[in-house]
Structure formats: C-alpha cells, structure tokens
PDB file of N, CA and C in Angstrom:
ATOM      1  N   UNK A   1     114.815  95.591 127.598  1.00  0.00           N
ATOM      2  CA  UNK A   1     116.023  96.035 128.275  1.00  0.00           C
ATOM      3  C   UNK A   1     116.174  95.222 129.558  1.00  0.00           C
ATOM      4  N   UNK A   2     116.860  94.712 129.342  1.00  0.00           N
ATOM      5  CA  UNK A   2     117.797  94.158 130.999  1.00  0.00           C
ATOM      6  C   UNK A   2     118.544  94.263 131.561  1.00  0.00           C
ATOM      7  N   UNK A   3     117.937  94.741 133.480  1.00  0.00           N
ATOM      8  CA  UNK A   3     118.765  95.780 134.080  1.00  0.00           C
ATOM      9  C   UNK A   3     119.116  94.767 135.320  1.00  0.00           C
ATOM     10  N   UNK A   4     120.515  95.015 135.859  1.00  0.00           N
ATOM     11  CA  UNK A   4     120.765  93.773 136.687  1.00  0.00           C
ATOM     12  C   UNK A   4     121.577  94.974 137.781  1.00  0.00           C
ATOM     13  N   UNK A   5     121.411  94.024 138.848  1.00  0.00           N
ATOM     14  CA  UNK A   5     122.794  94.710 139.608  1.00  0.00           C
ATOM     15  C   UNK A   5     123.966  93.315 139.078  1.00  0.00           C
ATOM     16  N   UNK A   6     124.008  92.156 139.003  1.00  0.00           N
ATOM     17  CA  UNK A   6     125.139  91.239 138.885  1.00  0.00           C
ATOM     18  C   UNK A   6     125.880  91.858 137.720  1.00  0.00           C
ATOM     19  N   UNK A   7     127.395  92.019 137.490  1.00  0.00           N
ATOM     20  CA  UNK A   7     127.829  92.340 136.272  1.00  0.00           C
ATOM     21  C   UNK A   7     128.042  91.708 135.137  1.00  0.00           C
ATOM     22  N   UNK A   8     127.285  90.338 135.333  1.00  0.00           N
ATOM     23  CA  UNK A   8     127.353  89.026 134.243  1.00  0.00           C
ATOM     24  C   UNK A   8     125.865  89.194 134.250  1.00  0.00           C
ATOM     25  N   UNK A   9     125.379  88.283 133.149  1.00  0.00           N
ATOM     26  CA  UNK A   9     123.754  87.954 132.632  1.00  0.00           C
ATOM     27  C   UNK A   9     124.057  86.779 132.632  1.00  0.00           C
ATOM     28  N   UNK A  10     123.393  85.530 132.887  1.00  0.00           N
ATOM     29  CA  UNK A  10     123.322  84.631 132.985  1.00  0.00           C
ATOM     30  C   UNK A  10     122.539  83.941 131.249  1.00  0.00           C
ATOM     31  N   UNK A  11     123.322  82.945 130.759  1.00  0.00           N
ATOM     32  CA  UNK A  11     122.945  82.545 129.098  1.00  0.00           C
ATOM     33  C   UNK A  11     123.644  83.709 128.399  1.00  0.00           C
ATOM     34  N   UNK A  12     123.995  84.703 128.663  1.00  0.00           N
ATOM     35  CA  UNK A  12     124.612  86.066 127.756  1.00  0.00           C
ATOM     36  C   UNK A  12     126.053  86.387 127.949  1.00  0.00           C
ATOM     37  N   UNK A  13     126.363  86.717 126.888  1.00  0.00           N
ATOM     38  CA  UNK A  13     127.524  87.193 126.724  1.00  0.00           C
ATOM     39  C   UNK A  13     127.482  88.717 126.194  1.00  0.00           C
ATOM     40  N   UNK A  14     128.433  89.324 127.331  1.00  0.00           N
ATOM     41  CA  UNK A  14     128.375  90.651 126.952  1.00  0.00           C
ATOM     42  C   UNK A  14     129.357  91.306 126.094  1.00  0.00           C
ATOM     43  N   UNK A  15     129.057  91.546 124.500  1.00  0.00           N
ATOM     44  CA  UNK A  15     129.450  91.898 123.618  1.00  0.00           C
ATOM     45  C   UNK A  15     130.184  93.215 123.311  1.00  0.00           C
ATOM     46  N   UNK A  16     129.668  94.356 123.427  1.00  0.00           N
ATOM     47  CA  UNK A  16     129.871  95.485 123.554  1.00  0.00           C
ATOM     48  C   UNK A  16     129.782  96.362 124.881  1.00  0.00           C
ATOM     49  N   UNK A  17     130.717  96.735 125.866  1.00  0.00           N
ATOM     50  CA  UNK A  17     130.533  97.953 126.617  1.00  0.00           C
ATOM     51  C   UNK A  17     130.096  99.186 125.960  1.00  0.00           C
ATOM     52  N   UNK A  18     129.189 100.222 126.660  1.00  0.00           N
ATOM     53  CA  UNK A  18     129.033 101.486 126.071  1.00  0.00           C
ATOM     54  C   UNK A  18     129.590 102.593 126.713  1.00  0.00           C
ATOM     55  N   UNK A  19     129.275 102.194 128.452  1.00  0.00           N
ATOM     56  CA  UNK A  19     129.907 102.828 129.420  1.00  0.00           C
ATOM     57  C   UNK A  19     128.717 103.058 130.675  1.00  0.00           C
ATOM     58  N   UNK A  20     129.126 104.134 131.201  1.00  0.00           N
ATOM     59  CA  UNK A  20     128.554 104.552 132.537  1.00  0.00           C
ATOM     60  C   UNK A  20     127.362 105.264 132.206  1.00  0.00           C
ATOM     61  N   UNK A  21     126.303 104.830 132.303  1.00  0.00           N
ATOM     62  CA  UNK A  21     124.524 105.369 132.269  1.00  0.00           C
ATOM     63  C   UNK A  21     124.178 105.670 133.536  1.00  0.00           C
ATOM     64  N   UNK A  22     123.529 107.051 133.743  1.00  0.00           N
ATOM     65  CA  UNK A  22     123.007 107.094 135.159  1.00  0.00           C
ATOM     66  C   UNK A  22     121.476 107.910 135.022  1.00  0.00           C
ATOM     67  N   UNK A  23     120.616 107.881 136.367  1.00  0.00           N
ATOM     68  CA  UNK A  23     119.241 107.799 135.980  1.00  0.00           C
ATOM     69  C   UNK A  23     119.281 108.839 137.472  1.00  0.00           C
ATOM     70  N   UNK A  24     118.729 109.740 137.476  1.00  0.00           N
ATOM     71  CA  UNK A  24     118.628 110.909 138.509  1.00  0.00           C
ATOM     72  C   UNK A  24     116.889 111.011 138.265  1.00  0.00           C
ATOM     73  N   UNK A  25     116.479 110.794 140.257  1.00  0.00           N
ATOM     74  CA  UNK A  25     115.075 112.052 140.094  1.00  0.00           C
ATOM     75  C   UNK A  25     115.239 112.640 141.235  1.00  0.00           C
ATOM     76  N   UNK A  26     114.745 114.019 141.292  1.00  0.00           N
ATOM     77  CA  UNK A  26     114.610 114.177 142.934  1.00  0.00           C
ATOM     78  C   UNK A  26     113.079 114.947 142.919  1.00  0.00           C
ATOM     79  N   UNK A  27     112.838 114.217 143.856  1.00  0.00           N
ATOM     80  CA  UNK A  27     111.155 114.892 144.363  1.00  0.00           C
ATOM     81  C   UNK A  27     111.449 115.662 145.769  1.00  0.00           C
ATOM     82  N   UNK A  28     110.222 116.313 145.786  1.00  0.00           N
ATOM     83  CA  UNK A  28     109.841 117.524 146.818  1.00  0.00           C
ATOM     84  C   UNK A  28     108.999 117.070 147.579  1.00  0.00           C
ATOM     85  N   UNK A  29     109.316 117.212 148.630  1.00  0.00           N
ATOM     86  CA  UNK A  29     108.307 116.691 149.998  1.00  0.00           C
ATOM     87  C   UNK A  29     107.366 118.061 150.347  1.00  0.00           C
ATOM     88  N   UNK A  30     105.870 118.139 150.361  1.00  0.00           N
ATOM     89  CA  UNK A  30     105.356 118.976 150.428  1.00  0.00           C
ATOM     90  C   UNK A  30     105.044 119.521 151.705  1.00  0.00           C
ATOM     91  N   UNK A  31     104.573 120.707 152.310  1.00  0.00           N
ATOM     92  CA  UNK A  31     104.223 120.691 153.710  1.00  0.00           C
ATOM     93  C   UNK A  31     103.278 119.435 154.183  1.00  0.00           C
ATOM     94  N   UNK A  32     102.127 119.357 153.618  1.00  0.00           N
ATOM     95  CA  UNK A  32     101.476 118.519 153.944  1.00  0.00           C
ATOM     96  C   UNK A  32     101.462 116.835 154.186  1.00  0.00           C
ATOM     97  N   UNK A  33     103.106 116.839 153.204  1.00  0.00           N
ATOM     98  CA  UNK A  33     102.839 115.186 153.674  1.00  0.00           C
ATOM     99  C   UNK A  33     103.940 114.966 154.517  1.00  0.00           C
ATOM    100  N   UNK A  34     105.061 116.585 155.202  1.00  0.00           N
ATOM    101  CA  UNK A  34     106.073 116.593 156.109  1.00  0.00           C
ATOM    102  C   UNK A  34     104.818 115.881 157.720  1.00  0.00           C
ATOM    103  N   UNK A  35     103.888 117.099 157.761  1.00  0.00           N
ATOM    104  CA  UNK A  35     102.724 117.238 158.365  1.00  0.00           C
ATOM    105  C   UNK A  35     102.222 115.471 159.193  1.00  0.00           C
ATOM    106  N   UNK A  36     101.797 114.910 157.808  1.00  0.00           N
ATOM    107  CA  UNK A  36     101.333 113.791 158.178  1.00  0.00           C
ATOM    108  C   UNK A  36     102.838 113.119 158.553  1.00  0.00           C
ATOM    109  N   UNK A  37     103.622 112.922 158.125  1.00  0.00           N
ATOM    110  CA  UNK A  37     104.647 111.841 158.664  1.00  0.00           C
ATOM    111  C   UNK A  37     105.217 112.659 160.025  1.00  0.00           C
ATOM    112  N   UNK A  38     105.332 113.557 160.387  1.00  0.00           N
ATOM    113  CA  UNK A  38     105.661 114.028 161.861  1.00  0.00           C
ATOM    114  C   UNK A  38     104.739 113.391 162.640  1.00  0.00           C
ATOM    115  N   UNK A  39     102.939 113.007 162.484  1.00  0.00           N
ATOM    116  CA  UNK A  39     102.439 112.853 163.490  1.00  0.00           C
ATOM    117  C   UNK A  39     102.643 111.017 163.245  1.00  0.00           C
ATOM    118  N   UNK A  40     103.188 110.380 161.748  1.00  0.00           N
ATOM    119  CA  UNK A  40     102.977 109.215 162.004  1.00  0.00           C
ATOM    120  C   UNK A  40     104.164 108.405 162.746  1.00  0.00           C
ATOM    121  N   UNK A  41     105.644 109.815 163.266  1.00  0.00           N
ATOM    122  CA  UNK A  41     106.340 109.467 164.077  1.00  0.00           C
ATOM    123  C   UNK A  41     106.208 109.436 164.996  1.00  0.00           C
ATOM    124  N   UNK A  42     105.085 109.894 165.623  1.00  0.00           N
ATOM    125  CA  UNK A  42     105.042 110.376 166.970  1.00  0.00           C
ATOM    126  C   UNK A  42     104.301 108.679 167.214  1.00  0.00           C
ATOM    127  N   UNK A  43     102.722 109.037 166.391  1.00  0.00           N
ATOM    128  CA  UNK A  43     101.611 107.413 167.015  1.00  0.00           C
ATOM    129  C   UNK A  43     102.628 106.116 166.300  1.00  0.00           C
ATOM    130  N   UNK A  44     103.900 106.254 165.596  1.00  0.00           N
ATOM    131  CA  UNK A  44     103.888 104.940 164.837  1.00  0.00           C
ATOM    132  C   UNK A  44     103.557 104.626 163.395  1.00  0.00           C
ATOM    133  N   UNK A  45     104.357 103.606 163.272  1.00  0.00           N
ATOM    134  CA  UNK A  45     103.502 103.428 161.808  1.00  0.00           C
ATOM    135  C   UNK A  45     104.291 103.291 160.202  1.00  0.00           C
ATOM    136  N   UNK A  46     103.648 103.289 159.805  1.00  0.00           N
ATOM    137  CA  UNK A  46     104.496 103.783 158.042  1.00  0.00           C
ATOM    138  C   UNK A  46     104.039 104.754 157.457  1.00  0.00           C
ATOM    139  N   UNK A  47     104.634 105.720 156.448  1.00  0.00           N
ATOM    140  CA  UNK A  47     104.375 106.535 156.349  1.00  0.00           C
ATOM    141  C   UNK A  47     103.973 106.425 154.639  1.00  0.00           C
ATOM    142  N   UNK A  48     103.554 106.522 154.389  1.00  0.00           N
ATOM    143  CA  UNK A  48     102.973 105.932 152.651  1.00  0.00           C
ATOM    144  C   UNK A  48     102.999 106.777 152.398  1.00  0.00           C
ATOM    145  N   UNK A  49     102.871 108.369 152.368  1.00  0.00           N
ATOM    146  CA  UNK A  49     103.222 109.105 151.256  1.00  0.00           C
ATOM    147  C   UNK A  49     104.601 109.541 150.930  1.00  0.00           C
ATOM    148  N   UNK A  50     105.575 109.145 151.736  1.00  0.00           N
ATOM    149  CA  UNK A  50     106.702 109.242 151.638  1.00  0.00           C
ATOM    150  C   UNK A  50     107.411 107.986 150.726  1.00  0.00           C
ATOM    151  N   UNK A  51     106.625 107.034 150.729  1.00  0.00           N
ATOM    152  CA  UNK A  51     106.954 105.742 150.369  1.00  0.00           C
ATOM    153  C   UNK A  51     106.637 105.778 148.687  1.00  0.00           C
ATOM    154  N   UNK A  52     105.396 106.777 148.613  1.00  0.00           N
ATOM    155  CA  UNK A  52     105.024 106.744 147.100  1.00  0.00           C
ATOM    156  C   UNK A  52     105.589 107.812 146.474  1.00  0.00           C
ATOM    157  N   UNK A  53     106.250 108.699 147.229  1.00  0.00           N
ATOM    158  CA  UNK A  53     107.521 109.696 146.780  1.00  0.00           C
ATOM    159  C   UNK A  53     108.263 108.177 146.640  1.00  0.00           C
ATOM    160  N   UNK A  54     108.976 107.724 146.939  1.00  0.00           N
ATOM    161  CA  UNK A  54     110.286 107.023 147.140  1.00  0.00           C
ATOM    162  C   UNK A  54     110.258 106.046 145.585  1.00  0.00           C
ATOM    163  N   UNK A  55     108.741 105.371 145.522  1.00  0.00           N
ATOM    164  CA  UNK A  55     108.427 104.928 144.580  1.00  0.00           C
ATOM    165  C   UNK A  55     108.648 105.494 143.173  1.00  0.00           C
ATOM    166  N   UNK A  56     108.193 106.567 143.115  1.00  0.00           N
ATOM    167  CA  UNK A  56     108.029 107.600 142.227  1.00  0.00           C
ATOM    168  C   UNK A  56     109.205 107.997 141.318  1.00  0.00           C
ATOM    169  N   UNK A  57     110.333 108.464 142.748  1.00  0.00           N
ATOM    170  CA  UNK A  57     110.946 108.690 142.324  1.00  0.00           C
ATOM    171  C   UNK A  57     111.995 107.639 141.827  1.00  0.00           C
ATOM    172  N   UNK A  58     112.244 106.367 142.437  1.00  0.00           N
ATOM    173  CA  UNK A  58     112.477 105.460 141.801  1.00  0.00           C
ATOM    174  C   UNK A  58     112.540 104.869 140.409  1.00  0.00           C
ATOM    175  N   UNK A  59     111.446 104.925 139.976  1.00  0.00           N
ATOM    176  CA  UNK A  59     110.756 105.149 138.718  1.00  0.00           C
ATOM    177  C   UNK A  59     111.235 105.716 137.708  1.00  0.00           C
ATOM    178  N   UNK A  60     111.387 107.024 138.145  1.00  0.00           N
ATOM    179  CA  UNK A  60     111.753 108.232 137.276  1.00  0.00           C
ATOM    180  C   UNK A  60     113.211 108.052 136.997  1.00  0.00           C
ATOM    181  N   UNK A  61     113.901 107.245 138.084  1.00  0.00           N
ATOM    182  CA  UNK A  61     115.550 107.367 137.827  1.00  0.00           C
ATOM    183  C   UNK A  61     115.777 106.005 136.913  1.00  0.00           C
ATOM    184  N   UNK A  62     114.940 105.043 137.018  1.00  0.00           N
ATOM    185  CA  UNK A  62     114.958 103.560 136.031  1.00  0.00           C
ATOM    186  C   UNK A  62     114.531 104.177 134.714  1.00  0.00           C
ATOM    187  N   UNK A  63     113.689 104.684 134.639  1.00  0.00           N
ATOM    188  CA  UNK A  63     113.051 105.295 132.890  1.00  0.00           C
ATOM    189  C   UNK A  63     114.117 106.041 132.483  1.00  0.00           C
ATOM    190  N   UNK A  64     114.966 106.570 133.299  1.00  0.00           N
ATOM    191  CA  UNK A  64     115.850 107.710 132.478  1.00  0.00           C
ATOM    192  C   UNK A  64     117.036 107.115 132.240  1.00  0.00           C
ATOM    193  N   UNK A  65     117.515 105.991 133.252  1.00  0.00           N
ATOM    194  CA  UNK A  65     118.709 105.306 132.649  1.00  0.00           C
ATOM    195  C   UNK A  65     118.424 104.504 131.701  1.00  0.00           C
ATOM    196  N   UNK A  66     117.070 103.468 131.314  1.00  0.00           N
ATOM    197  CA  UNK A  66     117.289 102.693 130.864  1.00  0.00           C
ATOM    198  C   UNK A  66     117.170 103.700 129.078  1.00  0.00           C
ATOM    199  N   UNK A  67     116.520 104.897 128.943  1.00  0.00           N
ATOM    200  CA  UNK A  67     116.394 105.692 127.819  1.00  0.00           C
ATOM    201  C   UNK A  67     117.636 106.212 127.780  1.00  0.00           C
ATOM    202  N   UNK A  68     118.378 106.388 128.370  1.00  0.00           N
ATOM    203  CA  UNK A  68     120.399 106.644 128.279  1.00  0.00           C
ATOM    204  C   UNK A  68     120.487 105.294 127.420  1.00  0.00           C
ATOM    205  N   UNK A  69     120.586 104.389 127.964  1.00  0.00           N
ATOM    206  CA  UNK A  69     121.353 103.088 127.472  1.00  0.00           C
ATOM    207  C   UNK A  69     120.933 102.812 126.184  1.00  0.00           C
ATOM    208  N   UNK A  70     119.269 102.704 125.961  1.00  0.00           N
ATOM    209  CA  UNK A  70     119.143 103.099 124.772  1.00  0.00           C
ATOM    210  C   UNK A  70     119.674 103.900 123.738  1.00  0.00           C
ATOM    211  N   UNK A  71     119.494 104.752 124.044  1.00  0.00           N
ATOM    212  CA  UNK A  71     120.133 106.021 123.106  1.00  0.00           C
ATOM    213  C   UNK A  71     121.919 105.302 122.628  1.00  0.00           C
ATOM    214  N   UNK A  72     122.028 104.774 123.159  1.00  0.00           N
ATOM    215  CA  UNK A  72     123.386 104.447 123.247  1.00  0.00           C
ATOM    216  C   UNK A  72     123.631 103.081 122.726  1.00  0.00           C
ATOM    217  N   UNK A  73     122.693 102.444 122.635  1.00  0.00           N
ATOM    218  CA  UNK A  73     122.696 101.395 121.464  1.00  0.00           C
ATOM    219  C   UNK A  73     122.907 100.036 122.203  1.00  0.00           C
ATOM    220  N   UNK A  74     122.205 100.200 123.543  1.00  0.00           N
ATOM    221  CA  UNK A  74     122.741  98.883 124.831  1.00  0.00           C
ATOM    222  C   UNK A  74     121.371  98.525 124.681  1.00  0.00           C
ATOM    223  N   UNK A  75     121.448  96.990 125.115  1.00  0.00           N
ATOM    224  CA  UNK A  75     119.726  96.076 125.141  1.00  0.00           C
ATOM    225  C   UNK A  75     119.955  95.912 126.973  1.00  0.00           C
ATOM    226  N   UNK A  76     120.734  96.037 127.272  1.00  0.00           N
ATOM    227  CA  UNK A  76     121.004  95.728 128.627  1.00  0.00           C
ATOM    228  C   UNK A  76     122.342  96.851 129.858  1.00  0.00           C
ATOM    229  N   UNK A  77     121.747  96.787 130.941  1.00  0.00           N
ATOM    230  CA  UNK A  77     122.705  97.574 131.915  1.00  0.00           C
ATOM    231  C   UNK A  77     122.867  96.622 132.898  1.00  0.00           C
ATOM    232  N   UNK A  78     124.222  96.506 133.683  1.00  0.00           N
ATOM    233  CA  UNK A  78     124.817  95.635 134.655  1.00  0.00           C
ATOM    234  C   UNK A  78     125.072  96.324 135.442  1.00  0.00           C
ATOM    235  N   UNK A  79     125.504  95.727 136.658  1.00  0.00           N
ATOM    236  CA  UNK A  79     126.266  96.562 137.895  1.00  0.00           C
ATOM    237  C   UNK A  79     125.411  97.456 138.542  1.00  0.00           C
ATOM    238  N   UNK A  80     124.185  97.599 138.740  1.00  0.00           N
ATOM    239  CA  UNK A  80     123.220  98.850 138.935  1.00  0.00           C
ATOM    240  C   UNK A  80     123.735  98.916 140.293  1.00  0.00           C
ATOM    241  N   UNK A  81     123.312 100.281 140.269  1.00  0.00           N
ATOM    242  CA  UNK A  81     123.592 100.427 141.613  1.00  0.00           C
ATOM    243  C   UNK A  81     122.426 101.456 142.677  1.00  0.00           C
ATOM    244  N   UNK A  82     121.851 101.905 143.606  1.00  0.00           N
ATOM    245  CA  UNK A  82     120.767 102.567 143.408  1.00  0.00           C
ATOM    246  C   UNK A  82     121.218 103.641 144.877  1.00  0.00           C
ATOM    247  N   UNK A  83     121.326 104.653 145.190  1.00  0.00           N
ATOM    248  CA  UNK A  83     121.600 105.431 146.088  1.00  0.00           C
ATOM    249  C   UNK A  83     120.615 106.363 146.109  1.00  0.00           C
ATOM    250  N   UNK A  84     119.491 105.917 147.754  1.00  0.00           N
ATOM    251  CA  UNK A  84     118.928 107.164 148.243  1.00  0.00           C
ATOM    252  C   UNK A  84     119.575 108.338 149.170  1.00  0.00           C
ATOM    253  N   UNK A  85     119.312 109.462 148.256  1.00  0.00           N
ATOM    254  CA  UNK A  85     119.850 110.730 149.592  1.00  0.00           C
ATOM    255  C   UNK A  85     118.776 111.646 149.851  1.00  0.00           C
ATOM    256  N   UNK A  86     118.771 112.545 151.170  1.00  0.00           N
ATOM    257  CA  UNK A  86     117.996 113.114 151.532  1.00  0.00           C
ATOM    258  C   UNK A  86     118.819 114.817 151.451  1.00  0.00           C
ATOM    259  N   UNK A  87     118.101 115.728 150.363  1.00  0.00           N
ATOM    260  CA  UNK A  87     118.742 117.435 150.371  1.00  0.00           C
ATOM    261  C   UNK A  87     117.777 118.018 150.256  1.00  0.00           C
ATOM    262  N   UNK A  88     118.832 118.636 150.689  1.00  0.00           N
ATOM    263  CA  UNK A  88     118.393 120.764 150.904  1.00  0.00           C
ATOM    264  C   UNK A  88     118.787 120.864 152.408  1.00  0.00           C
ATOM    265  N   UNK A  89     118.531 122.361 152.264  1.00  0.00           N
ATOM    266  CA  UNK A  89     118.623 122.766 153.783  1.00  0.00           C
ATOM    267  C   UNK A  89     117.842 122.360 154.998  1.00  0.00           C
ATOM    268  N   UNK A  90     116.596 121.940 154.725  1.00  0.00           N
ATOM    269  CA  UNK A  90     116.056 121.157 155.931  1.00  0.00           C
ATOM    270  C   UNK A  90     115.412 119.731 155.217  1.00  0.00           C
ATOM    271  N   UNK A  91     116.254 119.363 154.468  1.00  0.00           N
ATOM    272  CA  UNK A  91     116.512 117.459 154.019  1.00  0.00           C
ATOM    273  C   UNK A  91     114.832 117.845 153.582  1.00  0.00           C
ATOM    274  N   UNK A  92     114.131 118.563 152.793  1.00  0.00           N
ATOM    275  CA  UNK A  92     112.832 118.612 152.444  1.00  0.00           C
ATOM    276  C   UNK A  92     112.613 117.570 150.687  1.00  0.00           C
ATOM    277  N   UNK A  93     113.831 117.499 150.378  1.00  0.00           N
ATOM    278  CA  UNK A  93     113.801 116.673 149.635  1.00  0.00           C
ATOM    279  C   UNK A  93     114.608 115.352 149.065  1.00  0.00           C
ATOM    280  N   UNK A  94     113.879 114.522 147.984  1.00  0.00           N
ATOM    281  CA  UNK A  94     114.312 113.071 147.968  1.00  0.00           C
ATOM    282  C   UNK A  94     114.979 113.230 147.063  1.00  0.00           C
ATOM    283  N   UNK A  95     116.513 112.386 146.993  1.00  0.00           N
ATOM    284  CA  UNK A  95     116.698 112.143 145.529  1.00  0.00           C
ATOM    285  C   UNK A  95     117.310 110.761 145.384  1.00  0.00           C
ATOM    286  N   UNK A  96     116.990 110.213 144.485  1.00  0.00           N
ATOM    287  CA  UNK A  96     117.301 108.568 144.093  1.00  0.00           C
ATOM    288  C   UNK A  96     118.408 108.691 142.902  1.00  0.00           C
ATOM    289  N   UNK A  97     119.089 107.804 142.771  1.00  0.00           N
ATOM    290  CA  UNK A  97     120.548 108.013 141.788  1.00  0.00           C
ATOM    291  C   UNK A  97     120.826 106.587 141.676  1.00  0.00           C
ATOM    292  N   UNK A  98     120.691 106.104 140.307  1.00  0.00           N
ATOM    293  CA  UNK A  98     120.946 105.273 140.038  1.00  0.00           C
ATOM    294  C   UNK A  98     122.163 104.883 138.667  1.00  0.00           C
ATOM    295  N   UNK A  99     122.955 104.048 138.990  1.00  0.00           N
ATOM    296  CA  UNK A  99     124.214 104.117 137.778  1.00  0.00           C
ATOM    297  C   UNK A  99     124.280 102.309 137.369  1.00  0.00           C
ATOM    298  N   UNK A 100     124.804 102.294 136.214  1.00  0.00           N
ATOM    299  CA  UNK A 100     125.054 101.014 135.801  1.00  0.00           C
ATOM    300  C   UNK A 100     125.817 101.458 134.487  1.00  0.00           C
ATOM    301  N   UNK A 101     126.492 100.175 134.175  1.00  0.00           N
ATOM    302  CA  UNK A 101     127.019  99.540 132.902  1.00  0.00           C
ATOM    303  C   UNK A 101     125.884  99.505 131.732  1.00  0.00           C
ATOM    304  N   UNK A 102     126.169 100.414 130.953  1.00  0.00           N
ATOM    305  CA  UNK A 102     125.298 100.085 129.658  1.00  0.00           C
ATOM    306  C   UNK A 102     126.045  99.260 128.714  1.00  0.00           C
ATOM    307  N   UNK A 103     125.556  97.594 128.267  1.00  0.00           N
ATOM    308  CA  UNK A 103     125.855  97.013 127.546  1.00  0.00           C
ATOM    309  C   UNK A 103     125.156  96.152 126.434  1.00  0.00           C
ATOM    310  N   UNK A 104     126.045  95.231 125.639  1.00  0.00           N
ATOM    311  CA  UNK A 104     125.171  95.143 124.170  1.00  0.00           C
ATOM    312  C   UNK A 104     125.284  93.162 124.335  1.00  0.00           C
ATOM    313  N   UNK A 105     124.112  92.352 125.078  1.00  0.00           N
ATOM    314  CA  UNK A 105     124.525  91.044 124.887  1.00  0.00           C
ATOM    315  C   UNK A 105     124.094  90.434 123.650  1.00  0.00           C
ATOM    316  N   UNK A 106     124.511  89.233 123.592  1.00  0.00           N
ATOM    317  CA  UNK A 106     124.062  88.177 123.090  1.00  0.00           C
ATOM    318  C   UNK A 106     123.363  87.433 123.411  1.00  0.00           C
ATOM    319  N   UNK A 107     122.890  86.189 123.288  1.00  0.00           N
ATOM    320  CA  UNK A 107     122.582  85.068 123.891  1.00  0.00           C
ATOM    321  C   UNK A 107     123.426  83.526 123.287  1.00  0.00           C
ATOM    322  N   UNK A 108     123.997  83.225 124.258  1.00  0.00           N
ATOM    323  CA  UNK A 108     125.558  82.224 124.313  1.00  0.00           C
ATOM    324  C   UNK A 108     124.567  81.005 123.463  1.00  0.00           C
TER     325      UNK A 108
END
C-alpha cells in the first residue's frame, strides 16, 4: 500500500478513485505520565511518554486507514492528511485523525 500526502504518485497513474478513507485513534493520558511531564515542564526537556502516546497513536490511525482502503479495493491513498487534537474536559486526551484519497494505480 502506498500512502502519500502528494495527490499524484510519481511513474503511476491513478486509475480508479474509491473515495474518502479516514484512520482515527485516540489515547488516554494517564495520571502518571500527566505527573512526569508537569515536572518535565517545569526542569525542561522532552517528554517521551507523551511522544510514545503520539507515536502510538499515530500508528493506530495509519493501520486503520490503510485496512479502509483495502477493504475497498485501493493499493494506494493520496492527499493524506494528518491532524493532532488534544480532548476532553481537561485536554487528558490525544487524538490523531488522519484522511486521504483511497485509490487504484497503475504503473505508466
């Protein structure tokens, strides 16, 4: 599967549109790793367990679009697009949202 943000593939011609595929995760920030990143604002720093949430959930939103597009009979998605937001009532959690073009190339 090949996932692009450009809406062309380069050597390919895109044969079939399928349509709009999108890939949702949202993870939960736990007390404990709110905990550690409050104090790694205070001394500085990066905060890596927030980062391997971010990862994670990343992840989770690419596996689920690219198993949409599948299902749907696409070898490839264009146009990606990837939007982090921060919800709930005290922003305790992550969610990543990702959308693209599910399509069917060739090779020119």
């Amino acid at each position: 599967m090949i996932i692009s943000t450009t809406p062309t593939l380069e050597g390919k011609k895109i044969e079939q549109y399928y349509g709009i595929v999108v890939g949702e995760a949202v993870m939960g920030a736990n007390v404990f790793k709110d905990l550690f990143a409050s104090i790694r604002d205070i001394v500085g720093g990066r905060s890596g367990s927030y980062e391997d949430e971010l990862t994670n959930a990343r992840k989770l939103a690419f596996t689920e679009l690219e198993h949409e597009a599948r299902a749907m009979g696409a070898n490839a998605v264009v146009g990606i697009d990837l939007d982090y937001q921060v919800i709930g009532d005290k922003g305790s959690m992550l969610m990543v949202s990702i959308s693209g073009t599910a399509v069917k190339t060739v090779d020119l």
